[in-house]
Protein backbone atom coordinates (compact mmCIF):
# COMPACT_ATOMS: atom_id res chain seq x y z
CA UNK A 1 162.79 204.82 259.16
CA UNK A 2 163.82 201.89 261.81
CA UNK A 3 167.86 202.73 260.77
CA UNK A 4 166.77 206.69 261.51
CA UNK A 5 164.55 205.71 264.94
CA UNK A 6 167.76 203.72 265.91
CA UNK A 7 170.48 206.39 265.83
CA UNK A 8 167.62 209.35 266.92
CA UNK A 9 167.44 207.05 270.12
CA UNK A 10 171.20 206.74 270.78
CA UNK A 11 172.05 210.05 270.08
CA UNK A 12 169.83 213.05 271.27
CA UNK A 13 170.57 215.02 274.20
CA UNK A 14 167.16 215.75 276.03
CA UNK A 15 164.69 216.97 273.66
CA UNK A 16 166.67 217.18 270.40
CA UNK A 17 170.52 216.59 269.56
CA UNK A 18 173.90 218.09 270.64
CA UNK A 19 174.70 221.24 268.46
CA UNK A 20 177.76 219.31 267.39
CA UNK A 21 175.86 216.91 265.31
CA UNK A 22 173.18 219.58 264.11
CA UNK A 23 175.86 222.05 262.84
CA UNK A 24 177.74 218.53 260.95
CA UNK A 25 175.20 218.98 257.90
CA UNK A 26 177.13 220.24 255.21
CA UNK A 27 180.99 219.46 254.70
CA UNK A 28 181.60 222.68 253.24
CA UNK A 29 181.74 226.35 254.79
CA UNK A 30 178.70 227.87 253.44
CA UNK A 31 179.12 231.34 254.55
CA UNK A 32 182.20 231.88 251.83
CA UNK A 33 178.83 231.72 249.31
CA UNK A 34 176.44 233.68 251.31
CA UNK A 35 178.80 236.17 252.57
CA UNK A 36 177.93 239.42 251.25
CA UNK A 37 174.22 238.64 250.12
CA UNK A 38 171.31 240.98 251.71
CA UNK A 39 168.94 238.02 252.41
CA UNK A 40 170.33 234.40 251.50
CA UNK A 41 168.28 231.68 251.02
CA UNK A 42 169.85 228.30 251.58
CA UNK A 43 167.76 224.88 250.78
CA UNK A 44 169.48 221.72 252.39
CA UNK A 45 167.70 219.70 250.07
CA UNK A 46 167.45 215.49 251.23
CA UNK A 47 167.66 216.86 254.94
CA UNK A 48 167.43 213.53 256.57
CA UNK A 49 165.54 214.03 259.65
CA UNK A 50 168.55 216.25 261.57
CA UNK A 51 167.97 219.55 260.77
CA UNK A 52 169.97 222.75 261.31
CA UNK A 53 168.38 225.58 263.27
CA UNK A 54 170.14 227.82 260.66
CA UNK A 55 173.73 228.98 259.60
CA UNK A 56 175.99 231.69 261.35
CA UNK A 57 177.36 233.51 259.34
CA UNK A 58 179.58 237.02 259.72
CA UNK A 59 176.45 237.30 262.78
CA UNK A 60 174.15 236.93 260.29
CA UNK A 61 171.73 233.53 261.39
CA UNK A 62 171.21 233.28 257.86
CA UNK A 63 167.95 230.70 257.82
CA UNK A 64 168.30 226.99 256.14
CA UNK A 65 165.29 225.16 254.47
CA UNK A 66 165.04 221.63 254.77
CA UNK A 67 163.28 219.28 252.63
CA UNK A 68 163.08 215.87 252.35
CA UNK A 69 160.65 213.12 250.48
CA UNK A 70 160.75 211.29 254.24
CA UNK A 71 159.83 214.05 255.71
CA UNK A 72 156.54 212.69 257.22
CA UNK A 73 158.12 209.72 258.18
CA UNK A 74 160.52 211.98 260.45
CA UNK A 75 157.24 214.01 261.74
CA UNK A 76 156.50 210.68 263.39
CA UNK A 77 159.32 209.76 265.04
CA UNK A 78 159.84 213.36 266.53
CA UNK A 79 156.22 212.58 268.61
CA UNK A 80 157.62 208.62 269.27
CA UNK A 81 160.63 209.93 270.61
CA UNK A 82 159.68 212.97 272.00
CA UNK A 83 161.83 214.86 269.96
CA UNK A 84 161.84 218.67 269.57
CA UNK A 85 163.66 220.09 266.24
CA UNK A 86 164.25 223.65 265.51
CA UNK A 87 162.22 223.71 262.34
CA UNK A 88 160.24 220.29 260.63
CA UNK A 89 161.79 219.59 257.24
CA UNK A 90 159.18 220.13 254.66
CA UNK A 91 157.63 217.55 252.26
CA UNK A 92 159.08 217.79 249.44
CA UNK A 93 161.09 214.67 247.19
CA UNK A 94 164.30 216.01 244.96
CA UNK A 95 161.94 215.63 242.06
CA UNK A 96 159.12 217.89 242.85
CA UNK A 97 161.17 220.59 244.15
CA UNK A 98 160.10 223.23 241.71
CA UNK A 99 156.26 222.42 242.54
CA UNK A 100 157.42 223.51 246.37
CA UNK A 101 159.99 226.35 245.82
CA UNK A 102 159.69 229.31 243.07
CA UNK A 103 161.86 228.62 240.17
CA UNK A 104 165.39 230.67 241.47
CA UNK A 105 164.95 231.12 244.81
CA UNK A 106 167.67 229.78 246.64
CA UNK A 107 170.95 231.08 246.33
CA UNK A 108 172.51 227.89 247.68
CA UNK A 109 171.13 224.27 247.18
CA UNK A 110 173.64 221.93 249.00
CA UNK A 111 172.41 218.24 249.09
CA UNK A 112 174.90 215.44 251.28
CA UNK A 113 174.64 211.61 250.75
CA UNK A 114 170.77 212.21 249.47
CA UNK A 115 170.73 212.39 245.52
CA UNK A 116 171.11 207.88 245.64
CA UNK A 117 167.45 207.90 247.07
CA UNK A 118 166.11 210.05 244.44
CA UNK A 119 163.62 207.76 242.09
CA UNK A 120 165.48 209.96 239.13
CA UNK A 121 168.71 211.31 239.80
CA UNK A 122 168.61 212.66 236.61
CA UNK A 123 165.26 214.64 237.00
CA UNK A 124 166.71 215.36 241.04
CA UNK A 125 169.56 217.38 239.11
CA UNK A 126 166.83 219.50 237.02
CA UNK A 127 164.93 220.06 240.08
CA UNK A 128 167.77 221.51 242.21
CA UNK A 129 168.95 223.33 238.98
CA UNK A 130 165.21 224.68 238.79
CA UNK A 131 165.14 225.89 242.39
CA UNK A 132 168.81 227.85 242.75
CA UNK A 133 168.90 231.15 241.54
CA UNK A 134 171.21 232.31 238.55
CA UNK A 135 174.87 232.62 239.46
CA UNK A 136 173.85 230.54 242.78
CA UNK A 137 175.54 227.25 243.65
CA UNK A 138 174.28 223.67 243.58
CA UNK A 139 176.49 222.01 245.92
CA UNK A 140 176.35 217.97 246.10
CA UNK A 141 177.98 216.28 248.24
CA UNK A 142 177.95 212.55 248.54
CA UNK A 143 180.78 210.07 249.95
CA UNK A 144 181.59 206.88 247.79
CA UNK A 145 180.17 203.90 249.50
CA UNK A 146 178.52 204.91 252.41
CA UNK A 147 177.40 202.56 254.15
């Protein structure tokens, strides 16, 4: 939490952060996956406290759920700092997704530089399998040696 306090400190821009480094969560374009759906569902699963307000897509603000096992860690730093985010990540740890989420119900799971603080990776991988809906897309992305 001190590493997250740190950079929330350094980098917001009045009440939240530039859309620059909200709209940075995912490396991929999302909307090639979503494109065509009546009413995605996308989870950014291990959300970190920086949470999108949603993804544009073909007009469409398609929304984004974020989760992370932090997440009431991040709740307190938002009333230190006196920060405002678009939407609150939910409560929820890679491993207990299915317990908060119907089994299927997002077509897109992406998770970035999250699955290394899972207690299981293993059981984190049948969680986010669990929770994306057949012919959806589990999308992990993680960079080697972050640091």
């Amino acid at each position: 939490a001190l590493y997250w306090k740190s950079w929330m400190s350094l980098h917001r821009h009045g009440h939240w952060f530039a859309a620059d480094i909200t709209t940075e969560w995912t490396y991929d374009d999302l909307c090639i996956h979503v494109d065509g759906l009546p009413a995605p569902r996308i989870l950014n699963a291990g959300s970190g406290p920086i949470v999108p307000s949603g993804l544009l897509c073909s007009g469409l603000n398609v929304p984004v759920v974020s989760v992370d096992g932090l997440a009431h860690l991040y709740w307190r730093l938002y009333d230190v700092l006196e920060l405002t985010p678009p939407h609150f990540p939910m409560q929820c740890m890679l491993e207990q997704l299915s317990s908060c989420f119907p089994h299927g119900y997002f077509h897109i799971v992406h998770v970035r530089n999250a699955l290394d603080h899972a207690a299981s990776a293993r059981a984190a991988i049948h969680e986010l399998l669990t929770v994306t809906r057949s012919g959806g897309k589990l999308l992990l992305r993680h960079a080697r040696n972050e640091g």
